[in-house]
PDB file of N, CA and C in Angstrom:
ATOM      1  N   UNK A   1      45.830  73.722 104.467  1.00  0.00           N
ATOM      2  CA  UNK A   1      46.486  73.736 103.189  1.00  0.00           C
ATOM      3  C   UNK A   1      47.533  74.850 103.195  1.00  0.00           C
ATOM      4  N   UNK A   2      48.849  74.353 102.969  1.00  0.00           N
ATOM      5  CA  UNK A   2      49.743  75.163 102.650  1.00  0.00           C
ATOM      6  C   UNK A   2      50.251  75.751 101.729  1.00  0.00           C
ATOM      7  N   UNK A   3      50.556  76.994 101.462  1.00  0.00           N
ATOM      8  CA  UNK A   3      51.145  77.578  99.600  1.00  0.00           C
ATOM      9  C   UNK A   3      52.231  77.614 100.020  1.00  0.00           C
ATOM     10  N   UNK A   4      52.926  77.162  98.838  1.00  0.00           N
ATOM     11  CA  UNK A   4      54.521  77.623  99.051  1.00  0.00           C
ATOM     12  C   UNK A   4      54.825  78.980  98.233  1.00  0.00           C
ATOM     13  N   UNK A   5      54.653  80.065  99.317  1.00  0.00           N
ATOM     14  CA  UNK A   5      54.904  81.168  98.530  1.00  0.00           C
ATOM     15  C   UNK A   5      57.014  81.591  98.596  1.00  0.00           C
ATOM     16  N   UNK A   6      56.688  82.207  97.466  1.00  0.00           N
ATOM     17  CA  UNK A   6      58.447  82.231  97.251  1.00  0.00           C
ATOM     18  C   UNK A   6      58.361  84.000  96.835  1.00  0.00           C
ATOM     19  N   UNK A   7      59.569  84.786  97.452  1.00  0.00           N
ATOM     20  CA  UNK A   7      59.733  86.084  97.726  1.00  0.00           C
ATOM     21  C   UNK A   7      60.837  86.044  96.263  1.00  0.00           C
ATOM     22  N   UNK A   8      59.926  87.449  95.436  1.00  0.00           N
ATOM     23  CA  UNK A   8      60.805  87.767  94.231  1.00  0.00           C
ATOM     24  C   UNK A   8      61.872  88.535  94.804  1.00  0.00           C
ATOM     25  N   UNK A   9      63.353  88.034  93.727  1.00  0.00           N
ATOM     26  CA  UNK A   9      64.789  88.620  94.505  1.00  0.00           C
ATOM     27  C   UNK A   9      64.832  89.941  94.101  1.00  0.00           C
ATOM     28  N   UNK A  10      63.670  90.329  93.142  1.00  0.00           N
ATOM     29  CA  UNK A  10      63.646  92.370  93.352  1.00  0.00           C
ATOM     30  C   UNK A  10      62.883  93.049  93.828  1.00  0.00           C
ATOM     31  N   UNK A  11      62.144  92.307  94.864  1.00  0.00           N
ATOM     32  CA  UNK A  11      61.185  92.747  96.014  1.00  0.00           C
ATOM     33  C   UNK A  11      62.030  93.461  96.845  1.00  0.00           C
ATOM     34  N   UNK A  12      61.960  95.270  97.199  1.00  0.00           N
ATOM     35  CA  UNK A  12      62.562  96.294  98.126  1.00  0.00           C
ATOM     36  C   UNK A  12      61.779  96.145  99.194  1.00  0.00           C
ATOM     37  N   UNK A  13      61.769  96.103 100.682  1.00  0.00           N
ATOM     38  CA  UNK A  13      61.716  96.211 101.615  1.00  0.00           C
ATOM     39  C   UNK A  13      61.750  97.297 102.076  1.00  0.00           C
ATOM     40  N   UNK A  14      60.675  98.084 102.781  1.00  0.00           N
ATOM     41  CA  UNK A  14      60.700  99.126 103.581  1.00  0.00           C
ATOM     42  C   UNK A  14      61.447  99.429 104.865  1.00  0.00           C
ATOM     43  N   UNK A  15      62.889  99.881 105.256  1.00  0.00           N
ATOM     44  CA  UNK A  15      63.647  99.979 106.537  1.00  0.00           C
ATOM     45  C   UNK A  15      63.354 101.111 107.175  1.00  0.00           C
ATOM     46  N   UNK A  16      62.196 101.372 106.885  1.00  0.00           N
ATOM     47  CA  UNK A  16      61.999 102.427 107.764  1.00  0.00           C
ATOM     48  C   UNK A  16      62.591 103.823 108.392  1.00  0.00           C
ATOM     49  N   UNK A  17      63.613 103.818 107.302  1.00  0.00           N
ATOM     50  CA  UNK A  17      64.402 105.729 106.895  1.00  0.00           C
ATOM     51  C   UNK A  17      63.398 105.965 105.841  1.00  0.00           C
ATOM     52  N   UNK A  18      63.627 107.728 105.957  1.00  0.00           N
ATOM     53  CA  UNK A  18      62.596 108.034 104.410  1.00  0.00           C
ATOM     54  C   UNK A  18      63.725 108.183 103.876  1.00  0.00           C
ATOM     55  N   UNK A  19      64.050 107.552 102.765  1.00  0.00           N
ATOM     56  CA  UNK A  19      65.264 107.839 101.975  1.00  0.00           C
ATOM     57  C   UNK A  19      64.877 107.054 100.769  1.00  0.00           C
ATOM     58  N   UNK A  20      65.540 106.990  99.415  1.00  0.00           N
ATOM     59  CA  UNK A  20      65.251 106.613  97.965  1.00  0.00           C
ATOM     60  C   UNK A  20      65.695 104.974  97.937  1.00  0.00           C
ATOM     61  N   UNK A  21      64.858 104.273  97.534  1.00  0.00           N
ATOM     62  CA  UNK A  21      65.558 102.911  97.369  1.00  0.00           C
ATOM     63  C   UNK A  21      66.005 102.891  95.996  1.00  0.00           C
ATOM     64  N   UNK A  22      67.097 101.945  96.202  1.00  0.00           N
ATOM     65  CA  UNK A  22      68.023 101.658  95.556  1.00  0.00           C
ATOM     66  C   UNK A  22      67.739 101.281  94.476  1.00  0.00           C
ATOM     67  N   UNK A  23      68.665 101.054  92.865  1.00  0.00           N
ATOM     68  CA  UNK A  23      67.747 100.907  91.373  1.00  0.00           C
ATOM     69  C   UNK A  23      67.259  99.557  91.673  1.00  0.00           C
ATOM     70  N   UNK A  24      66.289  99.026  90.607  1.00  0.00           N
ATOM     71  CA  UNK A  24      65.949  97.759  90.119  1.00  0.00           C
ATOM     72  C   UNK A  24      67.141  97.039  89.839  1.00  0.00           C
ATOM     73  N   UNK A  25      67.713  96.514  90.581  1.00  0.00           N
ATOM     74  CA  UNK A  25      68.627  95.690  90.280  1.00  0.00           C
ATOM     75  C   UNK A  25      68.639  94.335  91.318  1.00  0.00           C
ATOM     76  N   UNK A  26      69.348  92.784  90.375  1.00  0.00           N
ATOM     77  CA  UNK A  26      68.898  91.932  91.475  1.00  0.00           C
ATOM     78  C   UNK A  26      70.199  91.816  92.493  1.00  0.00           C
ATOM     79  N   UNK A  27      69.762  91.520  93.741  1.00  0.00           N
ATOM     80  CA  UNK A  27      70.707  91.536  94.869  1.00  0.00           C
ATOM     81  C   UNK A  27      70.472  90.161  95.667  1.00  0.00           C
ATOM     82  N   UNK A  28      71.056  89.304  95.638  1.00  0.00           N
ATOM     83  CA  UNK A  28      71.321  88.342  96.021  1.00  0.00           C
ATOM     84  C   UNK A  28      72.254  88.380  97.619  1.00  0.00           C
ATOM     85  N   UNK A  29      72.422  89.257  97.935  1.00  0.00           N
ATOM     86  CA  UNK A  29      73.357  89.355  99.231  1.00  0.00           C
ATOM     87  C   UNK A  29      72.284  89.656 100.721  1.00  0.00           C
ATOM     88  N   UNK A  30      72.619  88.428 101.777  1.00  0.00           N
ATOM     89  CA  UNK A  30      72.227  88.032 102.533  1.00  0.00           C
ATOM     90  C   UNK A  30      72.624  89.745 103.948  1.00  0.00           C
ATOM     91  N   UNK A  31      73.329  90.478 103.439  1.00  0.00           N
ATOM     92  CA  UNK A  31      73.780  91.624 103.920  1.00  0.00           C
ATOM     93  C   UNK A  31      73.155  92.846 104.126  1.00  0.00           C
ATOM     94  N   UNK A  32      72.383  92.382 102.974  1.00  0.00           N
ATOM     95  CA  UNK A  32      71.350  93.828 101.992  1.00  0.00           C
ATOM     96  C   UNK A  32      70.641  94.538 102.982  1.00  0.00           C
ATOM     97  N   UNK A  33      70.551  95.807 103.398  1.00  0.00           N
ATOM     98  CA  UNK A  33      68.992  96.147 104.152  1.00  0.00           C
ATOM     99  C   UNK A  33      67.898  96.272 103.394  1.00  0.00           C
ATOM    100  N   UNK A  34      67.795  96.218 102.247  1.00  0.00           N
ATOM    101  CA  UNK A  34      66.575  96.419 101.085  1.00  0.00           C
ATOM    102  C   UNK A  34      66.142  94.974 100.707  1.00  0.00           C
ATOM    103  N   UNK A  35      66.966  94.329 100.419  1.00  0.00           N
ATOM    104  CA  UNK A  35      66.968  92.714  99.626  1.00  0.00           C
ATOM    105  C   UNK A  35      67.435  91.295 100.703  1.00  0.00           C
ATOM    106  N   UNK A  36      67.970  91.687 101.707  1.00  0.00           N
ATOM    107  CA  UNK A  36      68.335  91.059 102.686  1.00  0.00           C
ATOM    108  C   UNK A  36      67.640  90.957 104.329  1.00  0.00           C
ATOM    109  N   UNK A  37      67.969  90.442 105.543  1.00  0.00           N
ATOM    110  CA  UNK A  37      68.057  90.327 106.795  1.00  0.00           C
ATOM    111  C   UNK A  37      68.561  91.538 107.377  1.00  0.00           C
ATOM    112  N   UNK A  38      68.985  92.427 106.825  1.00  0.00           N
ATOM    113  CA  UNK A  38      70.062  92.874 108.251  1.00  0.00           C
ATOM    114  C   UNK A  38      68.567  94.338 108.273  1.00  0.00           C
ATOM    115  N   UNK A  39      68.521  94.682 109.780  1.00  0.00           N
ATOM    116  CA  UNK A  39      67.981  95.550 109.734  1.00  0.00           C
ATOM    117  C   UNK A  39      68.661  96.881 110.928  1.00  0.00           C
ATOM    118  N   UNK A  40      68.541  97.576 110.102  1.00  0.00           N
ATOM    119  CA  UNK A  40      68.891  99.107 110.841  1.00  0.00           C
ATOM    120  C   UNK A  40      68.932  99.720 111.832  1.00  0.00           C
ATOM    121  N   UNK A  41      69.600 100.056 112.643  1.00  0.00           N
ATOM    122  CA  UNK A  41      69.386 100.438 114.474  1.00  0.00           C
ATOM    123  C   UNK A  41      70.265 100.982 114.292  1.00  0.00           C
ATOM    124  N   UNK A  42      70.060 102.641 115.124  1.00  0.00           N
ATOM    125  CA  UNK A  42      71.130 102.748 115.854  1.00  0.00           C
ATOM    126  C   UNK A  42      71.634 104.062 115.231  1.00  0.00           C
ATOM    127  N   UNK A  43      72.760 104.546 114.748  1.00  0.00           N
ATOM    128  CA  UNK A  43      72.869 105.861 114.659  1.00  0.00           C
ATOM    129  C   UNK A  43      73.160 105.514 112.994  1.00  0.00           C
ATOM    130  N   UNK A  44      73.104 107.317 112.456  1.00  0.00           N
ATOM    131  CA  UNK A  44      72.804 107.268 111.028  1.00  0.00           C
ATOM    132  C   UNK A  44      73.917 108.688 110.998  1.00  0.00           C
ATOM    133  N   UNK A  45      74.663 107.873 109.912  1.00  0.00           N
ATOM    134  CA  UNK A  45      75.978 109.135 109.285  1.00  0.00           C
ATOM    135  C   UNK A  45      76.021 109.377 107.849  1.00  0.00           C
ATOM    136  N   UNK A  46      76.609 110.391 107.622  1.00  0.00           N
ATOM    137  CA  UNK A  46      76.842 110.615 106.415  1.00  0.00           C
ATOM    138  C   UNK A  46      78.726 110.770 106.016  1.00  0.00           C
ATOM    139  N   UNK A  47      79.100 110.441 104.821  1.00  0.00           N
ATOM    140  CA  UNK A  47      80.407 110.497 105.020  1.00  0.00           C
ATOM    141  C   UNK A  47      80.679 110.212 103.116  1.00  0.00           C
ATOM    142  N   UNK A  48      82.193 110.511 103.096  1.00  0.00           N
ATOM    143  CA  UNK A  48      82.666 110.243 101.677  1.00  0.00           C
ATOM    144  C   UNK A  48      84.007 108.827 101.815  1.00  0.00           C
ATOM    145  N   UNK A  49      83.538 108.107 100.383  1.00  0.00           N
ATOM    146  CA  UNK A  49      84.033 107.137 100.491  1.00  0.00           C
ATOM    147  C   UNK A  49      85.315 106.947  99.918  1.00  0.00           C
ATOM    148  N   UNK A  50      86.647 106.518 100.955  1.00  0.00           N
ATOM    149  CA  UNK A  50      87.798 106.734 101.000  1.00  0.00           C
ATOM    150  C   UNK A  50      88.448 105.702 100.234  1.00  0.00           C
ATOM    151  N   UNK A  51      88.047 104.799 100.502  1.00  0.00           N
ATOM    152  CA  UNK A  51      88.365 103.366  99.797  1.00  0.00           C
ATOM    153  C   UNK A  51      87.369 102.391  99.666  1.00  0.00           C
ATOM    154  N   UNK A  52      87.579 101.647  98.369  1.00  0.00           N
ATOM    155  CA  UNK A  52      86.394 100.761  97.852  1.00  0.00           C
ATOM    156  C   UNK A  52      87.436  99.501  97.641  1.00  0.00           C
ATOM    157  N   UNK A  53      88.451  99.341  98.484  1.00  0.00           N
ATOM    158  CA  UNK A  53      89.675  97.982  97.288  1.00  0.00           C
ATOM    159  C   UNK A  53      89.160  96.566  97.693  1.00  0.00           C
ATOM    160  N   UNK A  54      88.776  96.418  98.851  1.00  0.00           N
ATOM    161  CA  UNK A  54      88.335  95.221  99.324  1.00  0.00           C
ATOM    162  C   UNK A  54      86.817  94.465  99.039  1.00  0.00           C
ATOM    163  N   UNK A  55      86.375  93.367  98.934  1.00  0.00           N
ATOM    164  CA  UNK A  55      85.405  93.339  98.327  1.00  0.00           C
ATOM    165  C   UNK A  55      84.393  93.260  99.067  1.00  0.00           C
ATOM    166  N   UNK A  56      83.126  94.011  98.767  1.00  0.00           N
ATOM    167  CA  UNK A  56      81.688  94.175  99.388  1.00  0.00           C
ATOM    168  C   UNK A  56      82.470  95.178 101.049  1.00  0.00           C
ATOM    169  N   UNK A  57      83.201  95.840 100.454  1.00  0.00           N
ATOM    170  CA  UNK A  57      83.897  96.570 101.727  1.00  0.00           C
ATOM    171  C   UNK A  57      83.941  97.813 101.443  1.00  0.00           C
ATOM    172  N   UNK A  58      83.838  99.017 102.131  1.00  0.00           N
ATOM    173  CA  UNK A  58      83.982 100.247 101.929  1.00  0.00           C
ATOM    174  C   UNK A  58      84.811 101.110 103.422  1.00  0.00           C
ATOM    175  N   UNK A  59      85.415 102.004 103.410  1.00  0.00           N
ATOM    176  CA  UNK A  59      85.927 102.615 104.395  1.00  0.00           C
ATOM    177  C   UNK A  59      85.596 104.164 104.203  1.00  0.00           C
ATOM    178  N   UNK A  60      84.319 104.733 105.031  1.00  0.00           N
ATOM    179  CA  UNK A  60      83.996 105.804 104.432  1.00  0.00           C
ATOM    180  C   UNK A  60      84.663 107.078 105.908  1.00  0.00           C
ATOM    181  N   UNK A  61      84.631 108.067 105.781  1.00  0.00           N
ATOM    182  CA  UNK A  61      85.366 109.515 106.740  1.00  0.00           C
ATOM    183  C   UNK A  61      84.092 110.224 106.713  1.00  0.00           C
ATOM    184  N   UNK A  62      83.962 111.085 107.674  1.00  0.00           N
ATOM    185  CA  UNK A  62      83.238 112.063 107.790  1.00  0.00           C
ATOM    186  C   UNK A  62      84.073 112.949 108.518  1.00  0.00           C
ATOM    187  N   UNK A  63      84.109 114.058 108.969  1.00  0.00           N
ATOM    188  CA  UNK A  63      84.819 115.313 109.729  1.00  0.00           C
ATOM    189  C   UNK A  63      83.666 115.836 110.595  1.00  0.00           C
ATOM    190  N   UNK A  64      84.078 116.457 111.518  1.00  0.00           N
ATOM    191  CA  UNK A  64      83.684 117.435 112.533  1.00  0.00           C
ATOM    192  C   UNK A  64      84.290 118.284 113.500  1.00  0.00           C
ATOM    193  N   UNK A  65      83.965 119.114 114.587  1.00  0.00           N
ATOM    194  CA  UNK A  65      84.632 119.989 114.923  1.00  0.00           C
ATOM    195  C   UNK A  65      84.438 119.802 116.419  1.00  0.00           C
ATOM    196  N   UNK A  66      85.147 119.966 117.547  1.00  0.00           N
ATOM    197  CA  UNK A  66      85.393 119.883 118.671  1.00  0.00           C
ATOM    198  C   UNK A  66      85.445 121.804 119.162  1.00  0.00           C
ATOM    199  N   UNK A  67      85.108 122.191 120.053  1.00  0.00           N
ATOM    200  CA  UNK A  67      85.443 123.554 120.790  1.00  0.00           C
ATOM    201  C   UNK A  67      85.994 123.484 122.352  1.00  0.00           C
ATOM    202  N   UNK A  68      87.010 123.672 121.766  1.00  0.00           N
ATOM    203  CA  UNK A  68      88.065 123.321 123.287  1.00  0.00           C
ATOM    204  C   UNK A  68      87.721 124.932 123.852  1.00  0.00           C
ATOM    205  N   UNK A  69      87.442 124.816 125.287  1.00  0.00           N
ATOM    206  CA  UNK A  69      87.114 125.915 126.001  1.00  0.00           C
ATOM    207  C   UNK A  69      88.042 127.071 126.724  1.00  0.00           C
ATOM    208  N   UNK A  70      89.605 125.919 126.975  1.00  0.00           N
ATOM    209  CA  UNK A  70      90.904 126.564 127.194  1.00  0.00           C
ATOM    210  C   UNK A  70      91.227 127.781 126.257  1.00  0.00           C
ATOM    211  N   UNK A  71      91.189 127.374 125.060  1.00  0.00           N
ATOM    212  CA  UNK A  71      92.118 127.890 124.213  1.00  0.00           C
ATOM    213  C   UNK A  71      90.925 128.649 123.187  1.00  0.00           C
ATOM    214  N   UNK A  72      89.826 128.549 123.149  1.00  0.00           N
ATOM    215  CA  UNK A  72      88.698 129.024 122.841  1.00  0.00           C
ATOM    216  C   UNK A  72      89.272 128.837 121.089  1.00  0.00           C
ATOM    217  N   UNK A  73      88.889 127.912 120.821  1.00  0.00           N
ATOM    218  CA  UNK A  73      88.974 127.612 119.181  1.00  0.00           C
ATOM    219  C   UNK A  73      88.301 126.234 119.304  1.00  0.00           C
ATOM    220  N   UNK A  74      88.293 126.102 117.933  1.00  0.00           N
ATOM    221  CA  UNK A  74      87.910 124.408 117.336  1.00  0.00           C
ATOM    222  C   UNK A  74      88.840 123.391 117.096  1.00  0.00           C
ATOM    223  N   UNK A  75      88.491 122.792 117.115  1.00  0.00           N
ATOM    224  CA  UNK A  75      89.920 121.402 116.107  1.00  0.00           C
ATOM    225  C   UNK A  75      88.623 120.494 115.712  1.00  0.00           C
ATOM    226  N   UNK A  76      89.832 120.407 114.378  1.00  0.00           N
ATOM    227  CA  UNK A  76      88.979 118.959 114.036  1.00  0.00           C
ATOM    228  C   UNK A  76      89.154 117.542 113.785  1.00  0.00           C
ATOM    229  N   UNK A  77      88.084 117.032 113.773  1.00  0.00           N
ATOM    230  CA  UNK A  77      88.404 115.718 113.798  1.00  0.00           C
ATOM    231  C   UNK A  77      88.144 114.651 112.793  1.00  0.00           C
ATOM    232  N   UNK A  78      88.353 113.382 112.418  1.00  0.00           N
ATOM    233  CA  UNK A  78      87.474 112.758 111.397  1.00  0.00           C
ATOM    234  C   UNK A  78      87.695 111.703 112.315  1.00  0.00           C
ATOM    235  N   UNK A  79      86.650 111.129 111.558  1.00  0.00           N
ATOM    236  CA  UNK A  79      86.188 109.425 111.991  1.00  0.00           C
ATOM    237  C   UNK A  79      86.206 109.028 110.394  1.00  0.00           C
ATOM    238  N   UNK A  80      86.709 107.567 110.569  1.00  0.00           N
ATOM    239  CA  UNK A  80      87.295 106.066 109.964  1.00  0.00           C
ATOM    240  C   UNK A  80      86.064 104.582 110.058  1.00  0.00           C
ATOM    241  N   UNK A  81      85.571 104.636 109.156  1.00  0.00           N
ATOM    242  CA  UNK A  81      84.529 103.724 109.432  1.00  0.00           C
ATOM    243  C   UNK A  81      84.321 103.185 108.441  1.00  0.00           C
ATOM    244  N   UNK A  82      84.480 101.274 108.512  1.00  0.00           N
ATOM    245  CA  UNK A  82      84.307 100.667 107.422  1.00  0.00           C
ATOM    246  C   UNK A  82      83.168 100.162 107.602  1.00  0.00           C
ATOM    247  N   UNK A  83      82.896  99.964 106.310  1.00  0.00           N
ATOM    248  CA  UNK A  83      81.037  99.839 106.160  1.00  0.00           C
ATOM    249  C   UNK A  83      80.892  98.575 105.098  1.00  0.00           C
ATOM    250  N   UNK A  84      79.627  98.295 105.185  1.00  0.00           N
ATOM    251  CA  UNK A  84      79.387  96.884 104.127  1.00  0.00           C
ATOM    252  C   UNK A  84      78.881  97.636 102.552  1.00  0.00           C
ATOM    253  N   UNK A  85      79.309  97.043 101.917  1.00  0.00           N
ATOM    254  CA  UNK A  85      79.173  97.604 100.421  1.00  0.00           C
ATOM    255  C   UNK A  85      77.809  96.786  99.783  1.00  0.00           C
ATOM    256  N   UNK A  86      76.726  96.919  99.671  1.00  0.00           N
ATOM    257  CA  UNK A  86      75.901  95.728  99.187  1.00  0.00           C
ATOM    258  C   UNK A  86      75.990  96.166  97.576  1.00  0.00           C
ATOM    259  N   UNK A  87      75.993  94.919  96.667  1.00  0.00           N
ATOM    260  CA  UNK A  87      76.214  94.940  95.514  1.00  0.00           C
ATOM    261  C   UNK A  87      75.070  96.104  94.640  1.00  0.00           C
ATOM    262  N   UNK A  88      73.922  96.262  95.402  1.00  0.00           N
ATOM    263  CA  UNK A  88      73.010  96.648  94.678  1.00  0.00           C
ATOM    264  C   UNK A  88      73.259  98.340  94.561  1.00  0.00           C
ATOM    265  N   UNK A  89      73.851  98.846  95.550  1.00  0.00           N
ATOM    266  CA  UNK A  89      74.360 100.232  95.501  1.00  0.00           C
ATOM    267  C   UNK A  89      75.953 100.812  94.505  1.00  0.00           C
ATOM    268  N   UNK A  90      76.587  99.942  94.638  1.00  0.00           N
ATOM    269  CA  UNK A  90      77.677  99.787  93.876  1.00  0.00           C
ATOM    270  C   UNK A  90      78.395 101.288  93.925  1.00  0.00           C
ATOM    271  N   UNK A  91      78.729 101.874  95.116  1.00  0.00           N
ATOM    272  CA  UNK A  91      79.709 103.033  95.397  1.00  0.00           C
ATOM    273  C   UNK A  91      81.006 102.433  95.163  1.00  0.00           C
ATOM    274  N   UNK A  92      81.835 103.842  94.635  1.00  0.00           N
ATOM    275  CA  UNK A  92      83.310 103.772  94.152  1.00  0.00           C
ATOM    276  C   UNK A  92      83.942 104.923  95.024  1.00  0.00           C
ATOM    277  N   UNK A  93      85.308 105.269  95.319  1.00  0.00           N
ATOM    278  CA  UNK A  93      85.866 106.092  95.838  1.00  0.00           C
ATOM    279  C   UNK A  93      85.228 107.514  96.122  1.00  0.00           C
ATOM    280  N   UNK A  94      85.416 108.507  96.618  1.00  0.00           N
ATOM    281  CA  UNK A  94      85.230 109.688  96.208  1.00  0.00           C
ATOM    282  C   UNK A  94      83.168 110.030  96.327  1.00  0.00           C
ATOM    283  N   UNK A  95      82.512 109.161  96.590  1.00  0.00           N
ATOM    284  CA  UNK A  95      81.656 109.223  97.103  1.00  0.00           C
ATOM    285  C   UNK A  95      80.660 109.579  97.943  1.00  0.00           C
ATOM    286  N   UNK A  96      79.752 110.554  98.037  1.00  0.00           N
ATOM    287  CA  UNK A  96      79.068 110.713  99.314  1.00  0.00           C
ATOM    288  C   UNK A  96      77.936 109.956  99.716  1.00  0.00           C
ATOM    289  N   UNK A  97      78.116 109.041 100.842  1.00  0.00           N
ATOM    290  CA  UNK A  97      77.081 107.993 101.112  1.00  0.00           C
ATOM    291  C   UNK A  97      76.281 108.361 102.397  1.00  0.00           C
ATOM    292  N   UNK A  98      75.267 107.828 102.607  1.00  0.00           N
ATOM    293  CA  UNK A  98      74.330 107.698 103.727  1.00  0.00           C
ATOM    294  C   UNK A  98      75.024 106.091 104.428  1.00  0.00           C
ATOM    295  N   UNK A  99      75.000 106.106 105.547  1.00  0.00           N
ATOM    296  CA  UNK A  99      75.441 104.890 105.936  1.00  0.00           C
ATOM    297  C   UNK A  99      74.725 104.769 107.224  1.00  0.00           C
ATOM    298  N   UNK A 100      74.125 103.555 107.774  1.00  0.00           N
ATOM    299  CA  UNK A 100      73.542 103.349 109.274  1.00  0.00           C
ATOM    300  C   UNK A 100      73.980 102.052 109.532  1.00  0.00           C
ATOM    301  N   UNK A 101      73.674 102.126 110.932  1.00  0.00           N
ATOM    302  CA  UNK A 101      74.087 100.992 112.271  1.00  0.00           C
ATOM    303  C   UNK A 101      73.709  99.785 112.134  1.00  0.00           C
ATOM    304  N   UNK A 102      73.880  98.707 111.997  1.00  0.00           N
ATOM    305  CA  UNK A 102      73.303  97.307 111.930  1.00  0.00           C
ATOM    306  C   UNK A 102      73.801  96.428 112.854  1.00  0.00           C
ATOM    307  N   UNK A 103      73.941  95.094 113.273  1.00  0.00           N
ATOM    308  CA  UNK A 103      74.328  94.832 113.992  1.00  0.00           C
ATOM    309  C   UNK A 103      75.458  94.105 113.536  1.00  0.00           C
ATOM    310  N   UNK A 104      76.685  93.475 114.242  1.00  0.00           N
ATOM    311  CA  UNK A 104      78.024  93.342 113.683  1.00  0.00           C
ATOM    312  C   UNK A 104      78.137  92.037 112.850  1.00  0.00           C
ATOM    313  N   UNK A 105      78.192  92.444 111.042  1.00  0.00           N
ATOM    314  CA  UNK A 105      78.624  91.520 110.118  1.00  0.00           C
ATOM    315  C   UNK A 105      80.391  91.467 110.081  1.00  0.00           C
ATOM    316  N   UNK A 106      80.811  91.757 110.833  1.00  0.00           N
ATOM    317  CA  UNK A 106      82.386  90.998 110.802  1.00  0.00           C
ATOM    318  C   UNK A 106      83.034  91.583 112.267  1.00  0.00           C
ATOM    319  N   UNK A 107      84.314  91.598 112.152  1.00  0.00           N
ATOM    320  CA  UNK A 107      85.096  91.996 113.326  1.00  0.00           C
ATOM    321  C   UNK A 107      85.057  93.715 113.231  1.00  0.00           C
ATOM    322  N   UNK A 108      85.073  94.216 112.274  1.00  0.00           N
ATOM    323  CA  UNK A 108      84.993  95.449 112.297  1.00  0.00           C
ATOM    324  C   UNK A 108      83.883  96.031 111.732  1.00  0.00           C
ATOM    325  N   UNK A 109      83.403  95.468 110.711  1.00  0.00           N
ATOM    326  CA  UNK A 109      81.744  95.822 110.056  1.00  0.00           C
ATOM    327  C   UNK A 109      80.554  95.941 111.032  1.00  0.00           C
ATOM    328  N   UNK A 110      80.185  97.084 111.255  1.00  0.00           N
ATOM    329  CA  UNK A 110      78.760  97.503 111.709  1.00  0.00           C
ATOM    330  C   UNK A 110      77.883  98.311 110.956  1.00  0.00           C
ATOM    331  N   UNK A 111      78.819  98.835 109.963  1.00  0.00           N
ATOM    332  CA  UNK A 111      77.328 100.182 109.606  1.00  0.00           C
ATOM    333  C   UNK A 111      77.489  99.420 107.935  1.00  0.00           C
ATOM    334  N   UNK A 112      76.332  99.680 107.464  1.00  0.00           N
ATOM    335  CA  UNK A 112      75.888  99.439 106.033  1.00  0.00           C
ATOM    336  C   UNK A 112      75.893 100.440 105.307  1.00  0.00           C
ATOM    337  N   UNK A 113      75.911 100.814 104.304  1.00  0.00           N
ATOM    338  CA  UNK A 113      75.618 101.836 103.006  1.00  0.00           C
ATOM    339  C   UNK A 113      73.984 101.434 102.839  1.00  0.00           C
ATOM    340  N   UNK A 114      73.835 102.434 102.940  1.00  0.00           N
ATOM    341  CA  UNK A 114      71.635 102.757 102.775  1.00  0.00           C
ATOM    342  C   UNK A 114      71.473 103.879 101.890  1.00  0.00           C
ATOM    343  N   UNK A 115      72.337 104.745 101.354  1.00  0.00           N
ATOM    344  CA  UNK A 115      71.794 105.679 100.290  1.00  0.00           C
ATOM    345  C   UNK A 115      73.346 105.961  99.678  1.00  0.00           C
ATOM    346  N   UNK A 116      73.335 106.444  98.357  1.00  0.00           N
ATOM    347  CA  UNK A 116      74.154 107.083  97.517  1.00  0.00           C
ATOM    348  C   UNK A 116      73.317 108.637  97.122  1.00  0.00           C
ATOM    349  N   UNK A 117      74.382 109.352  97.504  1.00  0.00           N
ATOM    350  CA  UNK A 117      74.053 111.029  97.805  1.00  0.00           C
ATOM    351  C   UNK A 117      74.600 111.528  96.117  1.00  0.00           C
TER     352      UNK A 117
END
C-alpha cells in the first residue's frame, strides 16, 4: 500500500552550514537551497551586493589582499561574482550576503545566496 505523501512548500531543509534559515515565506523556486534541489559544495564567501537589476540575479564583490614579495607591500584585489537570487531571501543592492558553491544553474551562475548578514 502506497501513501501519496506531498512535501509542504514551507518545509526548510537542512544544508548542512550552521547558519539562520531564511523567514517563513513560500518559495516556489526549483533553485532554492532551503525549498529547492540545488545542494551546496564547494567553497563558501562572503561579499556585498553590487547589483540586483536582473531577475533572480545578483552580482555580489568581495576584496582581498595579495603580498607581493618584490616590492614588499600588498595590493588589492576584488572578485566579481554573480550569484542566484532565490525569491525567499529577497537581497537589494548594498548588501552583505553569505553566498556558496552549487553546481552550474546557467552559463555564469554557480554560487547561490544562503544567508543575509
Amino acid at each position: 500500500m502506497v501513501t501519496d505523501m506531498k512535501k509542504d512548500d514551507n518545509t526548510v531543509k537542512n544544508i548542512g552550514i550552521p547558519i539562520k534559515n531564511p523567514p517563513k515565506t513560500t518559495c516556489n523556486d526549483p533553485n532554492c537551497p532551503f525549498h529547492g534541489s540545488v545542494k551546496i559544495r564547494g567553497r563558501i564567501h562572503e561579499g556585498v551586493v553590487k547589483s540586483s537589476k536582473a531577475q533572480n540575479t545578483v552580482t555580489v564583490e568581495w576584496n582581498y589582499v595579495i603580498y607581493l614579495t618584490k616590492y614588499e607591500r600588498y595590493e588589492k584585489h576584488k572578485t566579481l561574482v554573480v550569484a542566484h537570487n532565490p525569491p525567499c531571501m529577497n537581497v537589494v543592492e548594498g548588501d552583505k550576503v553569505v553566498l556558496g558553491e552549487c553546481r552550474r544553474l546557467s552559463k555564469t551562475k554557480s554560487f547561490v545566496i544562503i544567508d543575509k548578514l
